[in-house]
N, C-alpha and C. Protein backbone atom coordinates (compact mmCIF):
# COMPACT_ATOMS: atom_id res chain seq x y z
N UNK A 1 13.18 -15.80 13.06
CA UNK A 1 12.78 -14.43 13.27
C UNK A 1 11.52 -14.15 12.46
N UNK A 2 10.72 -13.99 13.16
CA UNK A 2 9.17 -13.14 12.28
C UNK A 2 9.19 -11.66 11.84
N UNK A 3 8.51 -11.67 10.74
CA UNK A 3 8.56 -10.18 10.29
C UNK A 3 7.34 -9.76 11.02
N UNK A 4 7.56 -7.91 11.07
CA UNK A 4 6.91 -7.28 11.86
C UNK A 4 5.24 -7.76 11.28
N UNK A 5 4.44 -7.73 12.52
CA UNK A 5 3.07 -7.21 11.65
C UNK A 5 2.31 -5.83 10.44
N UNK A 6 1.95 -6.34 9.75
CA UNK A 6 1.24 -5.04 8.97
C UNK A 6 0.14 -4.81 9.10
N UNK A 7 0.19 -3.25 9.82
CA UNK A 7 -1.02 -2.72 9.80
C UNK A 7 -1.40 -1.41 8.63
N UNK A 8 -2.53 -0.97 8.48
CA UNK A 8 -2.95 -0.05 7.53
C UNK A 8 -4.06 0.90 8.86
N UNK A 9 -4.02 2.01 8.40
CA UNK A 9 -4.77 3.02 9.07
C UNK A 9 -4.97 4.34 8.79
N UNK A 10 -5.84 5.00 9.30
CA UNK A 10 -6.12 6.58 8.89
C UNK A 10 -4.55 7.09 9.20
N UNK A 11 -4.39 7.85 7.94
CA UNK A 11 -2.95 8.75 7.69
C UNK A 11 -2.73 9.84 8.64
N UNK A 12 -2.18 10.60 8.28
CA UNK A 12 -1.85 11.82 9.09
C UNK A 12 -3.25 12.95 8.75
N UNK A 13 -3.65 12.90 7.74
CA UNK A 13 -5.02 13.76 7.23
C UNK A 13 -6.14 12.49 7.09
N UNK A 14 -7.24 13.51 6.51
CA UNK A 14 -8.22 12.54 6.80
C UNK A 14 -8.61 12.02 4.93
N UNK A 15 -7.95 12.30 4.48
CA UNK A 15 -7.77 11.70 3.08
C UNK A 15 -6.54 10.74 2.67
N UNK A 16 -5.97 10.70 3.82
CA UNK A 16 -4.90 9.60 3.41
C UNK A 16 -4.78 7.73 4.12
N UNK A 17 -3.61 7.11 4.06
CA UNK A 17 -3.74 5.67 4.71
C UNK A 17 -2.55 5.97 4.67
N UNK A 18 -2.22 5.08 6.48
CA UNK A 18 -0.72 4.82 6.47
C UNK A 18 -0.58 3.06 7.13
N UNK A 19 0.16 2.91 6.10
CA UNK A 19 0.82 1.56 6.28
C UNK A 19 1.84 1.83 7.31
N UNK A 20 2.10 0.29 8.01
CA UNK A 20 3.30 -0.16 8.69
C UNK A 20 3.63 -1.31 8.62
N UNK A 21 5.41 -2.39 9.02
CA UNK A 21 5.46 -3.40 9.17
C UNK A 21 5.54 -4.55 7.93
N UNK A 22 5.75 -5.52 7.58
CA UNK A 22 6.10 -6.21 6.36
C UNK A 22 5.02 -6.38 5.76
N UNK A 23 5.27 -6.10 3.94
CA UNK A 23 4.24 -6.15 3.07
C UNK A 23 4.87 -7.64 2.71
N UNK A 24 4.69 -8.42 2.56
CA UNK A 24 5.17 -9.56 2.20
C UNK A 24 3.88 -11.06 1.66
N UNK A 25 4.52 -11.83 0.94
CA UNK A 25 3.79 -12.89 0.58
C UNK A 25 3.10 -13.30 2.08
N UNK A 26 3.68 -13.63 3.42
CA UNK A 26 2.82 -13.78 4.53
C UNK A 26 1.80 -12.58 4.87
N UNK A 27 1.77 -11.67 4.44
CA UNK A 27 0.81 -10.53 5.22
C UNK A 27 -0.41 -9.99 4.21
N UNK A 28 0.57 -9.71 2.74
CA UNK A 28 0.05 -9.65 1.67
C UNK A 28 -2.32 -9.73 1.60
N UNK A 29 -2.47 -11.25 2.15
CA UNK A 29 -3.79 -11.29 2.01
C UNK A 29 -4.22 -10.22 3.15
N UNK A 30 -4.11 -9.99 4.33
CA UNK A 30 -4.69 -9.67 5.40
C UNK A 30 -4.16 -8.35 5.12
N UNK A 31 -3.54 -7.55 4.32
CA UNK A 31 -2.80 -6.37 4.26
C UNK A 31 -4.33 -5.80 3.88
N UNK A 32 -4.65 -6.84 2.45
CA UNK A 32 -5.06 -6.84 1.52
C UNK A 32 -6.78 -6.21 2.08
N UNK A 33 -7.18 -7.03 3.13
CA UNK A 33 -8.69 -6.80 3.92
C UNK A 33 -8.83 -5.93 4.08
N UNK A 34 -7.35 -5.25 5.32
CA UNK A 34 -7.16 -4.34 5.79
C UNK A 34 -7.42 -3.10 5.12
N UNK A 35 -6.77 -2.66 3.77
CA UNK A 35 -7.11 -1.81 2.76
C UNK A 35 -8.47 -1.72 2.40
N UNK A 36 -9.05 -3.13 2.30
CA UNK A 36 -10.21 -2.69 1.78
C UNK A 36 -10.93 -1.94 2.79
N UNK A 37 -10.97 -2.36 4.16
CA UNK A 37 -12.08 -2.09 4.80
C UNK A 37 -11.95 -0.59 5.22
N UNK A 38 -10.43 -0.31 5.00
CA UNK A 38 -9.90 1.17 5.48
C UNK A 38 -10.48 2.28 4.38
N UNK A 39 -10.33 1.64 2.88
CA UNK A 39 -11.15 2.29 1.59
C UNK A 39 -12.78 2.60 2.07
N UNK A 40 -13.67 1.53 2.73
CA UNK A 40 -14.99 1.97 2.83
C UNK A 40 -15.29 2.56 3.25
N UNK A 41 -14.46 3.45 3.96
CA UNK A 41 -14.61 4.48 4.95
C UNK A 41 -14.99 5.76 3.94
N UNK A 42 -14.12 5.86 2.89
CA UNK A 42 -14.69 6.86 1.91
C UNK A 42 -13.11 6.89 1.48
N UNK A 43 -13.42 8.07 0.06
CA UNK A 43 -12.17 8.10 -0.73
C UNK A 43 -10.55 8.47 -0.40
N UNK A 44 -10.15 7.73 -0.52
CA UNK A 44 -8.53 8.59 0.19
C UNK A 44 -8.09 8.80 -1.12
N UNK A 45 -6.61 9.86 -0.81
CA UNK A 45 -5.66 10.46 -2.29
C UNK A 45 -4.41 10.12 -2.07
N UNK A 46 -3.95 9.17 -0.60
CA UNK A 46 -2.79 9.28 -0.21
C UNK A 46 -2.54 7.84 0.30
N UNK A 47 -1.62 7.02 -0.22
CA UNK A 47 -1.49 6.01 0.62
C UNK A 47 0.38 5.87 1.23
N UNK A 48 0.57 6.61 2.53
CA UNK A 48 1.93 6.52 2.81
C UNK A 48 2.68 5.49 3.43
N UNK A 49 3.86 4.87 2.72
CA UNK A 49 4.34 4.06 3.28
C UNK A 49 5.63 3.62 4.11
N UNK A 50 5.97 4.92 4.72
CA UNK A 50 7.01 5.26 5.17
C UNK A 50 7.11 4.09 6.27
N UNK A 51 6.11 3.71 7.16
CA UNK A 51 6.76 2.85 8.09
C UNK A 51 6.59 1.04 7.39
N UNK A 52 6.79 1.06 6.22
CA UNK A 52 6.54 0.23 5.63
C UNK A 52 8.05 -0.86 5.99
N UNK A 53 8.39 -1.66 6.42
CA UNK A 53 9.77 -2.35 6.88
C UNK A 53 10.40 -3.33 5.75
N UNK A 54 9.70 -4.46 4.70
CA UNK A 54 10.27 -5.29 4.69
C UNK A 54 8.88 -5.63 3.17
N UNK A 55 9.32 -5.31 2.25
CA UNK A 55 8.09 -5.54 1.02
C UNK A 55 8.73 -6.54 0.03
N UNK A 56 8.12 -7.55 -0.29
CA UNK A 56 8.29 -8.42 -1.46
C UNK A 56 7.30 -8.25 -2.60
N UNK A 57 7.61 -9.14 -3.35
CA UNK A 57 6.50 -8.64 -4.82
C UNK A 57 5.28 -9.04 -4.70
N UNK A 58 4.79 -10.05 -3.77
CA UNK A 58 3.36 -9.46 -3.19
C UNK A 58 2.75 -8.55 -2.24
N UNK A 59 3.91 -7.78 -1.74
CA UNK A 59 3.46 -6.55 -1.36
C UNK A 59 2.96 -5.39 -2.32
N UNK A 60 4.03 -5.61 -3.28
CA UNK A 60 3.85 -4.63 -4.76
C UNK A 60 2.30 -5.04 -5.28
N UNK A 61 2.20 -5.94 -5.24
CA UNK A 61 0.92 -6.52 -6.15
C UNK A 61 -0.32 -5.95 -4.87
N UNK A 62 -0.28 -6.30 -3.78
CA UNK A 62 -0.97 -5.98 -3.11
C UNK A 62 -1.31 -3.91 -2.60
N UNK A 63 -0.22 -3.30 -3.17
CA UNK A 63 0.04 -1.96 -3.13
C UNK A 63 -0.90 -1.50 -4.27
N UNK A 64 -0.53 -2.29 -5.50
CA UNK A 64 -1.06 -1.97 -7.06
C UNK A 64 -2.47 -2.30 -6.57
N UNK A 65 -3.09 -3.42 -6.19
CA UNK A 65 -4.51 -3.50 -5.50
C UNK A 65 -5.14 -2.35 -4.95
N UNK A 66 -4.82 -1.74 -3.92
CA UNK A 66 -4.96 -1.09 -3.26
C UNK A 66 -5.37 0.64 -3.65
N UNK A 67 -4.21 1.08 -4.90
CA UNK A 67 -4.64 2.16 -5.32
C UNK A 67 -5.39 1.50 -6.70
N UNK A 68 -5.95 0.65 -7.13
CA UNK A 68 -6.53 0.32 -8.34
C UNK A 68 -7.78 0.73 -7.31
N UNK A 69 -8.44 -0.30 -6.50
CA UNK A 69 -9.75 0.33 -5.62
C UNK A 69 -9.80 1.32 -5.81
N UNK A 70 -9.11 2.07 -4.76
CA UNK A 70 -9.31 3.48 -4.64
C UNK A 70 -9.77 4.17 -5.82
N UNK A 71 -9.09 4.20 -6.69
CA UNK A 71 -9.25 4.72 -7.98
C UNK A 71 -10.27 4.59 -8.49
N UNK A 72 -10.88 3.15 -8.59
CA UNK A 72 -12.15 2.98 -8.93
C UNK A 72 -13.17 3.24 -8.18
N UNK A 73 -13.21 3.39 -6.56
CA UNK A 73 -13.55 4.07 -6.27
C UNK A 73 -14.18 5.77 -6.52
N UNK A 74 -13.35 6.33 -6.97
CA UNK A 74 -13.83 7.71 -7.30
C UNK A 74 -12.43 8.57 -6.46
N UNK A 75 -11.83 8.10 -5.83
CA UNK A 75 -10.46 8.72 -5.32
C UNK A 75 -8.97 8.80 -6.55
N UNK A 76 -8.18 9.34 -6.24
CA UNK A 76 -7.19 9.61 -7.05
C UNK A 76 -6.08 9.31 -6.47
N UNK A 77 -5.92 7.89 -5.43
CA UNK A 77 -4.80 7.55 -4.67
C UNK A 77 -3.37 7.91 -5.22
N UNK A 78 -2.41 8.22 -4.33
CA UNK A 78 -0.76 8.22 -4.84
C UNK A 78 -0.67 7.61 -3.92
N UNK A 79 1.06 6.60 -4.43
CA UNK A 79 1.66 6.53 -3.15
C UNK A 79 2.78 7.44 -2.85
N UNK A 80 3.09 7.62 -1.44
CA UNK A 80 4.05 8.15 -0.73
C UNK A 80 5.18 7.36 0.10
N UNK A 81 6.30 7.99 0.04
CA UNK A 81 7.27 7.44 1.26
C UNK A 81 7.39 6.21 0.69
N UNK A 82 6.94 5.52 -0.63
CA UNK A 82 7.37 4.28 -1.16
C UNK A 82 9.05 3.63 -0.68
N UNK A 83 8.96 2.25 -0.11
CA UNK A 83 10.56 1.83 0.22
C UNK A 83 11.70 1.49 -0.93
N UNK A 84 12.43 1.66 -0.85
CA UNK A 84 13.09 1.65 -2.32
C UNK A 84 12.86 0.29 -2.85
N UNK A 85 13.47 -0.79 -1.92
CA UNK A 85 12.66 -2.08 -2.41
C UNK A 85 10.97 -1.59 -3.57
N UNK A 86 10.33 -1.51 -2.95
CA UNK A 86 9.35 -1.79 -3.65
C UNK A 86 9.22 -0.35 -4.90
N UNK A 87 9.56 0.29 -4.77
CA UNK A 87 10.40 1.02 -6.05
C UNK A 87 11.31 0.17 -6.48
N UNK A 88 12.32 -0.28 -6.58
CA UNK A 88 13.24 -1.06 -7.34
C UNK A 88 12.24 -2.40 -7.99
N UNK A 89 11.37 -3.01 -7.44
CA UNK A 89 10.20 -4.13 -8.06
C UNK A 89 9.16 -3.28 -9.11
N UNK A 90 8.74 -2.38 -8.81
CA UNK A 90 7.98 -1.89 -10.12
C UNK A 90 8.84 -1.31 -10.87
N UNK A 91 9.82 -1.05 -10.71
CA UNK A 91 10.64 -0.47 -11.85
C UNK A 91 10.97 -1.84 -12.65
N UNK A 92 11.58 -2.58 -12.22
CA UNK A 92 11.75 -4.18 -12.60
C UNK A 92 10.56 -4.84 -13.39
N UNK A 93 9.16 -4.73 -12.88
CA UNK A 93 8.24 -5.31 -13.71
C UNK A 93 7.77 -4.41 -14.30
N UNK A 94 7.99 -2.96 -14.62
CA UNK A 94 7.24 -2.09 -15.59
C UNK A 94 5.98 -1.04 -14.91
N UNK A 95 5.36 -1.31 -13.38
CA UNK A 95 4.97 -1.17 -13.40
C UNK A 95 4.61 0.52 -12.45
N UNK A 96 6.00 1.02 -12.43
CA UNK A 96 6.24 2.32 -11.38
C UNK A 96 5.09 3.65 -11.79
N UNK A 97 4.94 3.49 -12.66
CA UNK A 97 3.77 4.52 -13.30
C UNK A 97 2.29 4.49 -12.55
N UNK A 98 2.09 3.04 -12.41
CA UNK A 98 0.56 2.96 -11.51
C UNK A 98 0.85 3.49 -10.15
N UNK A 99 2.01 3.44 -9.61
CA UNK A 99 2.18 4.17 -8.20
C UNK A 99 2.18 5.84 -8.11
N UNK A 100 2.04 6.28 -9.11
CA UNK A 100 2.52 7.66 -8.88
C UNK A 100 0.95 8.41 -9.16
């Protein structure tokens, strides 16, 4: 069985990103593009991950990526709709604070 594809895209507003589909060690790099190239578009504040299906701890790492850009960017990313999985992994490595 294959996990779903992950895509990233303009959110519901025009300051946010919405993820879908497995964050995982297989998707993880290409998640990873995906974010960036969705960031050059200009600053987002929102990254939601409600249709997010199936996240391992390089999804987390690749999430923590994602609003670190932004941030440095000049945006003030949060995440949203986080899956408990990947809440239960930053709570585990310490790192639930950079998500919020």
């Amino acid at each position: 069985m294959t996990s779903p594809a992950f895509r990233i895209g303009q959110g519901g507003t025009p300051d946010s990103l919405a993820a879908s589909g497995a964050l995982t060690f297989d998707t993880a790099a290409a998640a990873l593009a995906e974010a960036h190239a969705a960031l050059s578009h200009g600053p987002r504040q929102w990254l939601d991950l409600a249709g997010v299906e199936t996240v391992d701890s390089a999804g987390l790492a690749c999430v923590l990526a994602v609003v670190a850009e932004a941030r440095r960017g000049g945006g003030t990313m949060r995440v949203v709709n986080a899956p408990a999985g990947l809440l239960t992994l930053a709570q585990v490595a310490g790192v639930e604070e950079l998500l919020l």
